[in-house]
N, C-alpha and C. Protein backbone atom coordinates (compact mmCIF):
# COMPACT_ATOMS: atom_id res chain seq x y z
N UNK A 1 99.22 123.92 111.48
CA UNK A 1 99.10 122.63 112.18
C UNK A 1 97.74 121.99 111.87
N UNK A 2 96.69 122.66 111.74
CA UNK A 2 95.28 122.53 111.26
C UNK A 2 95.40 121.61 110.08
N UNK A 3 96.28 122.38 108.85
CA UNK A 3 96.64 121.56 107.55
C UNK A 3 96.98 120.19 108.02
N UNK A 4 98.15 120.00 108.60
CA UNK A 4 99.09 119.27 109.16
C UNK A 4 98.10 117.91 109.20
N UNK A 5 97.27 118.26 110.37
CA UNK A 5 95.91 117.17 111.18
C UNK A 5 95.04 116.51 109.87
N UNK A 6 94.69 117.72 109.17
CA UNK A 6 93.83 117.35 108.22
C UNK A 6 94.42 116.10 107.10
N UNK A 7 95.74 116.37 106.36
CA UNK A 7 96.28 115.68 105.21
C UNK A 7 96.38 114.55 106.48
N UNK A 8 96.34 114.62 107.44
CA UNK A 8 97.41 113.25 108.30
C UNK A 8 95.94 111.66 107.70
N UNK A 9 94.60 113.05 108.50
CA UNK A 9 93.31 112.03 108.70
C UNK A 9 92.77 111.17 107.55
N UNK A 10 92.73 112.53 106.06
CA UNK A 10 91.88 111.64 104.85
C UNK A 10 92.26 110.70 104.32
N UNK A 11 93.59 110.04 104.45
CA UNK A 11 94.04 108.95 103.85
C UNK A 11 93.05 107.86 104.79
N UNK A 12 93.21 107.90 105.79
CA UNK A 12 92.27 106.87 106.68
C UNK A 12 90.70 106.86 106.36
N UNK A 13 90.16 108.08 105.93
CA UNK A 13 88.59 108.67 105.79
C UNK A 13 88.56 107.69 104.18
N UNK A 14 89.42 107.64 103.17
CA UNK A 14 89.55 107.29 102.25
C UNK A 14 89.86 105.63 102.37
N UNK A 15 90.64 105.30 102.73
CA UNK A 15 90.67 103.75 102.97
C UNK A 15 89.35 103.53 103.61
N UNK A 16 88.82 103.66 104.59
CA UNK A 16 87.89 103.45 104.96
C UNK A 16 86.44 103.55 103.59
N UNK A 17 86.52 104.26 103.07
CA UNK A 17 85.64 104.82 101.91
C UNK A 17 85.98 103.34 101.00
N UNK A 18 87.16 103.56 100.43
CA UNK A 18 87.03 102.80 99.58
C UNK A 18 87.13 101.08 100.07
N UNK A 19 87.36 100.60 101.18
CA UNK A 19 87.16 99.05 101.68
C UNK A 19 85.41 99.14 101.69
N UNK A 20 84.76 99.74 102.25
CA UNK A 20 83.35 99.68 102.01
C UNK A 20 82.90 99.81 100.77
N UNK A 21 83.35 100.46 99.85
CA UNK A 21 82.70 100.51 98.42
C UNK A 21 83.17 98.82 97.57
N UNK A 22 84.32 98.65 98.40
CA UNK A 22 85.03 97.25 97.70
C UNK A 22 84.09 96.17 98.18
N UNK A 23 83.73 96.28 99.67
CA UNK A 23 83.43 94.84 100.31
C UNK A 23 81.44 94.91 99.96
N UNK A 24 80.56 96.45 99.61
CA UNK A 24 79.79 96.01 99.20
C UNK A 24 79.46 95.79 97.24
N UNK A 25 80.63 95.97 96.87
CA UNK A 25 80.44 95.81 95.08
C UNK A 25 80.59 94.40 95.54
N UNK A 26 81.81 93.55 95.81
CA UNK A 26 81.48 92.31 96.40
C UNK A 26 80.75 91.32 96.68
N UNK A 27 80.14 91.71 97.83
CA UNK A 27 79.06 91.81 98.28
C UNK A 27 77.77 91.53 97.08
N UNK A 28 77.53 92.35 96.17
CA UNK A 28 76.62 92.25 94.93
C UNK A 28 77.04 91.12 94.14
N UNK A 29 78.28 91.42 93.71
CA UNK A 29 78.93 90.39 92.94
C UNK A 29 78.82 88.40 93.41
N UNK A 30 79.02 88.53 94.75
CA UNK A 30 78.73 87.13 94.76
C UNK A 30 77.40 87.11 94.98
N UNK A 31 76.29 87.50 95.46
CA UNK A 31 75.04 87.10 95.13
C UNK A 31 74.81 86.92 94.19
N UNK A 32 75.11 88.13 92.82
CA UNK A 32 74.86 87.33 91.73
C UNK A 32 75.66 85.96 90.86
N UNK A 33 76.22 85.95 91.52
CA UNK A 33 77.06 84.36 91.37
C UNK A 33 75.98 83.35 91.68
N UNK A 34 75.53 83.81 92.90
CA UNK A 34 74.89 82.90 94.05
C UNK A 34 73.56 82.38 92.83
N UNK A 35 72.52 83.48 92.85
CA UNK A 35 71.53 83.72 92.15
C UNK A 35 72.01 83.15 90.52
N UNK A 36 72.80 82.83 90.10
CA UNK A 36 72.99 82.37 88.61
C UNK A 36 73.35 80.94 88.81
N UNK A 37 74.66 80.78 90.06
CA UNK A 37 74.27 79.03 89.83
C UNK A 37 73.11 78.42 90.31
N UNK A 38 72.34 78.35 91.09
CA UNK A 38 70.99 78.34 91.28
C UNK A 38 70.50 77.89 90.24
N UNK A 39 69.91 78.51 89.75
CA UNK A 39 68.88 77.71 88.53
C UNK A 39 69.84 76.83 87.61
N UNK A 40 71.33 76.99 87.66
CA UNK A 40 71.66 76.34 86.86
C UNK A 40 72.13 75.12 87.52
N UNK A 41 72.82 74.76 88.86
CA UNK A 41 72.17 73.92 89.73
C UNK A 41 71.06 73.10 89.24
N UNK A 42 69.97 73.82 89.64
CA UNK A 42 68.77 73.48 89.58
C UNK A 42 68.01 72.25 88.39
N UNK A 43 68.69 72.98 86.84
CA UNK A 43 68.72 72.61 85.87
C UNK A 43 69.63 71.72 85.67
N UNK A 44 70.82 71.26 85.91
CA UNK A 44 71.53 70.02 86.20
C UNK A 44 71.10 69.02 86.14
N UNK A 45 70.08 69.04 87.64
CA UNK A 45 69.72 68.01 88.73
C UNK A 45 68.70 67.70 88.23
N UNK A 46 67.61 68.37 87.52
CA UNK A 46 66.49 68.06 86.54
C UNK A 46 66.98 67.77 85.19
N UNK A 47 67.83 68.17 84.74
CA UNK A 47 68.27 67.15 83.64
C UNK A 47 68.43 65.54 84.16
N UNK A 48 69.40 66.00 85.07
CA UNK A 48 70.05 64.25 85.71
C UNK A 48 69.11 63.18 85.98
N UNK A 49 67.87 63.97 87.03
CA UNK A 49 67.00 63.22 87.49
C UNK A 49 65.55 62.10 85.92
N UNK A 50 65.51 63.41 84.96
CA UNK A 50 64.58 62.91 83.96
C UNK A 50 66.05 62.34 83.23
């Protein structure tokens, strides 16, 4: 029954594992989105403006 409890829990220990590994790669991923349009933004608007 011990077995039983155990196989029931790690699927949950594991979803849990892997939504956090998903939501902070994410997480990285759009900052560096964030951080790249930025200067290129940036560089646009200073083209546009001169």
């Amino acid at each position: 029954t011990e077995r039983n409890g155990v196989t029931n829990i790690t699927p949950v220990i594991l979803n849990r594992v892997a939504r956090g590994v998903f939501t902070t790669s994410f997480n990285q991923l759009t900052a560096q989105v964030k951080a790249m349009t930025v200067p290129v933004t940036l560089a646009r608007t200073g083209v546009i403006c001169t």
